[in-house]
C-alpha atoms as a PDB file:
ATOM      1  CA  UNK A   1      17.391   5.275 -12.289  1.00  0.00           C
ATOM      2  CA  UNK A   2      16.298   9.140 -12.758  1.00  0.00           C
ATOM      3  CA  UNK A   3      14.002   9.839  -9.492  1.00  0.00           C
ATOM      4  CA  UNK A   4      13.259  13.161 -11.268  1.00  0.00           C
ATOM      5  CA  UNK A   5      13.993  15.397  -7.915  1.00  0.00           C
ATOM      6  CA  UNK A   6      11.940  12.904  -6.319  1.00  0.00           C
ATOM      7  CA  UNK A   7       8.972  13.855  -8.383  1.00  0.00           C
ATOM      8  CA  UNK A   8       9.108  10.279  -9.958  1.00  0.00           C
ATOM      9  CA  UNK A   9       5.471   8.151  -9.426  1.00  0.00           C
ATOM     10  CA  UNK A  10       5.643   5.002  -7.490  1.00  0.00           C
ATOM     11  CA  UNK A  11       4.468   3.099 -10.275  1.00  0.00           C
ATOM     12  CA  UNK A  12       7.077   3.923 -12.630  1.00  0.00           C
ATOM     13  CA  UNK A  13       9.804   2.751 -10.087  1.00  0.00           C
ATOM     14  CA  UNK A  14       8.032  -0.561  -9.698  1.00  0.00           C
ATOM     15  CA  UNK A  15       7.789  -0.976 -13.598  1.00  0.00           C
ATOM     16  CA  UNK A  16      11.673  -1.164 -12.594  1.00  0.00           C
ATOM     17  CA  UNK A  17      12.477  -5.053 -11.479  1.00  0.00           C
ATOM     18  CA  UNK A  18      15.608  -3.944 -10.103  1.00  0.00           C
ATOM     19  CA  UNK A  19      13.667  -1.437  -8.395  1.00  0.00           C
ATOM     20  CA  UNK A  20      11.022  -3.071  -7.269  1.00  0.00           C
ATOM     21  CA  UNK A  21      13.287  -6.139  -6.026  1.00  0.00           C
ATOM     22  CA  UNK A  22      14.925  -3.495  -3.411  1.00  0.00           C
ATOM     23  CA  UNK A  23      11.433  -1.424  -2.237  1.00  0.00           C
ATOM     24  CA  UNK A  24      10.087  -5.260  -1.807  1.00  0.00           C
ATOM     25  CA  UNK A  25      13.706  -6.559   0.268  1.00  0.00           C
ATOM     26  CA  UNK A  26      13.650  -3.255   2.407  1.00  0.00           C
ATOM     27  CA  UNK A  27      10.005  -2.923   2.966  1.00  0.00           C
ATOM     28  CA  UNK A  28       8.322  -5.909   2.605  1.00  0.00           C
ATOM     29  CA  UNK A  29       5.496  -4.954   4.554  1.00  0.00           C
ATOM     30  CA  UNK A  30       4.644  -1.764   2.970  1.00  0.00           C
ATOM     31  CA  UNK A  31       4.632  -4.216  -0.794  1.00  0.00           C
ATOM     32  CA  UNK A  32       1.009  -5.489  -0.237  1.00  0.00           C
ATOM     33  CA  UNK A  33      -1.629  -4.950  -3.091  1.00  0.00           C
ATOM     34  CA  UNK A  34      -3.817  -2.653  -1.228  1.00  0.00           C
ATOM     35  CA  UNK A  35      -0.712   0.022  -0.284  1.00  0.00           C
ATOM     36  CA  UNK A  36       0.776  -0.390  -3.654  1.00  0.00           C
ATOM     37  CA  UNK A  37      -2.614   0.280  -5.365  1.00  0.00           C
ATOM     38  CA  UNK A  38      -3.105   3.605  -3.521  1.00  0.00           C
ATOM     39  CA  UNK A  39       0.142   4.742  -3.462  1.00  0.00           C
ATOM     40  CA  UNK A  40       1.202   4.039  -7.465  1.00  0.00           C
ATOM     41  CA  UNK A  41      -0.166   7.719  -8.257  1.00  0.00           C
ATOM     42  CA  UNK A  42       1.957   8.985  -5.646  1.00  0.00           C
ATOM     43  CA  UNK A  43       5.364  11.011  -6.145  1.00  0.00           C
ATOM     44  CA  UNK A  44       7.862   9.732  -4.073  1.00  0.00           C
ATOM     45  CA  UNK A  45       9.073  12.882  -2.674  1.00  0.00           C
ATOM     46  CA  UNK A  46       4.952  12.742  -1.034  1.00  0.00           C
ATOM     47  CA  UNK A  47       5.920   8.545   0.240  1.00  0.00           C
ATOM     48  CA  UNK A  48       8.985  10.200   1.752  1.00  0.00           C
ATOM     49  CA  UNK A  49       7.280  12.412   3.877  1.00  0.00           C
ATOM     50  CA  UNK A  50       4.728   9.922   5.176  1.00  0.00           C
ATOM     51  CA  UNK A  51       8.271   7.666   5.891  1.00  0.00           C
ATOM     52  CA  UNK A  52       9.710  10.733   8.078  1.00  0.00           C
ATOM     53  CA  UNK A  53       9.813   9.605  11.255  1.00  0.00           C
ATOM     54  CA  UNK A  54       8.687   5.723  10.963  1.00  0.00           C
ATOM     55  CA  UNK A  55      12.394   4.897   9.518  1.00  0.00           C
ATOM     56  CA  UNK A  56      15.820   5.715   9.998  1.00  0.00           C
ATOM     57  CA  UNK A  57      16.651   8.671   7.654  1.00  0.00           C
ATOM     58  CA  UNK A  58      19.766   6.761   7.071  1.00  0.00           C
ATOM     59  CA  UNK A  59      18.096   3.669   6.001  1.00  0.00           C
ATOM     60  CA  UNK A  60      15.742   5.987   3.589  1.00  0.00           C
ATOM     61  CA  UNK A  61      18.869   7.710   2.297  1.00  0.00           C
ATOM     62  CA  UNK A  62      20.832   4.225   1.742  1.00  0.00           C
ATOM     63  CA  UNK A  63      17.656   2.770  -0.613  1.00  0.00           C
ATOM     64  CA  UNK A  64      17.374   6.575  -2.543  1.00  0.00           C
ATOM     65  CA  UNK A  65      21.089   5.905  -3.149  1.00  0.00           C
ATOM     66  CA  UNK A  66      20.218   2.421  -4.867  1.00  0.00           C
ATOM     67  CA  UNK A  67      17.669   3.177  -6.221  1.00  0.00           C
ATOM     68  CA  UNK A  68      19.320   5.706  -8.293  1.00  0.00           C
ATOM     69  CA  UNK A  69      21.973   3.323  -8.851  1.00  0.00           C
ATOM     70  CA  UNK A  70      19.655   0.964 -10.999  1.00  0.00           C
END
């Protein structure tokens, strides 16, 4: 999957099943209606920066790498 520099909206990953499948196995608690609704606008280079520092920059860096691997 292009991530477009990270410039690539939440919702268009999730249009992704393949995607979507590995947001919703690695964080399962962030994939309720309510967070997904505000955040499908978002870039994901902006979700990464609310994620620094409440996960593991490796375990951020290990779903980037699938993703882009979809």
């Amino acid at each position: 999957m292009d991530l477009k520099n990270n410039q690539i909206k939440v919702g268009e990953i999730l249009q992704n099943p393949k995607a979507k499948a590995i947001l919703t196995r690695e964080f399962p608690e962030l994939m309720n209606p309510l967070l997904i609704g505000m955040a499908r606008r978002m870039t994901l280079s902006d979700v990464l920066l609310k994620a620094h520092g409440r996960y593991p920059k490796e375990k951020l860096d290990r779903v980037l790498n699938e993703l882009r691997a979809v």
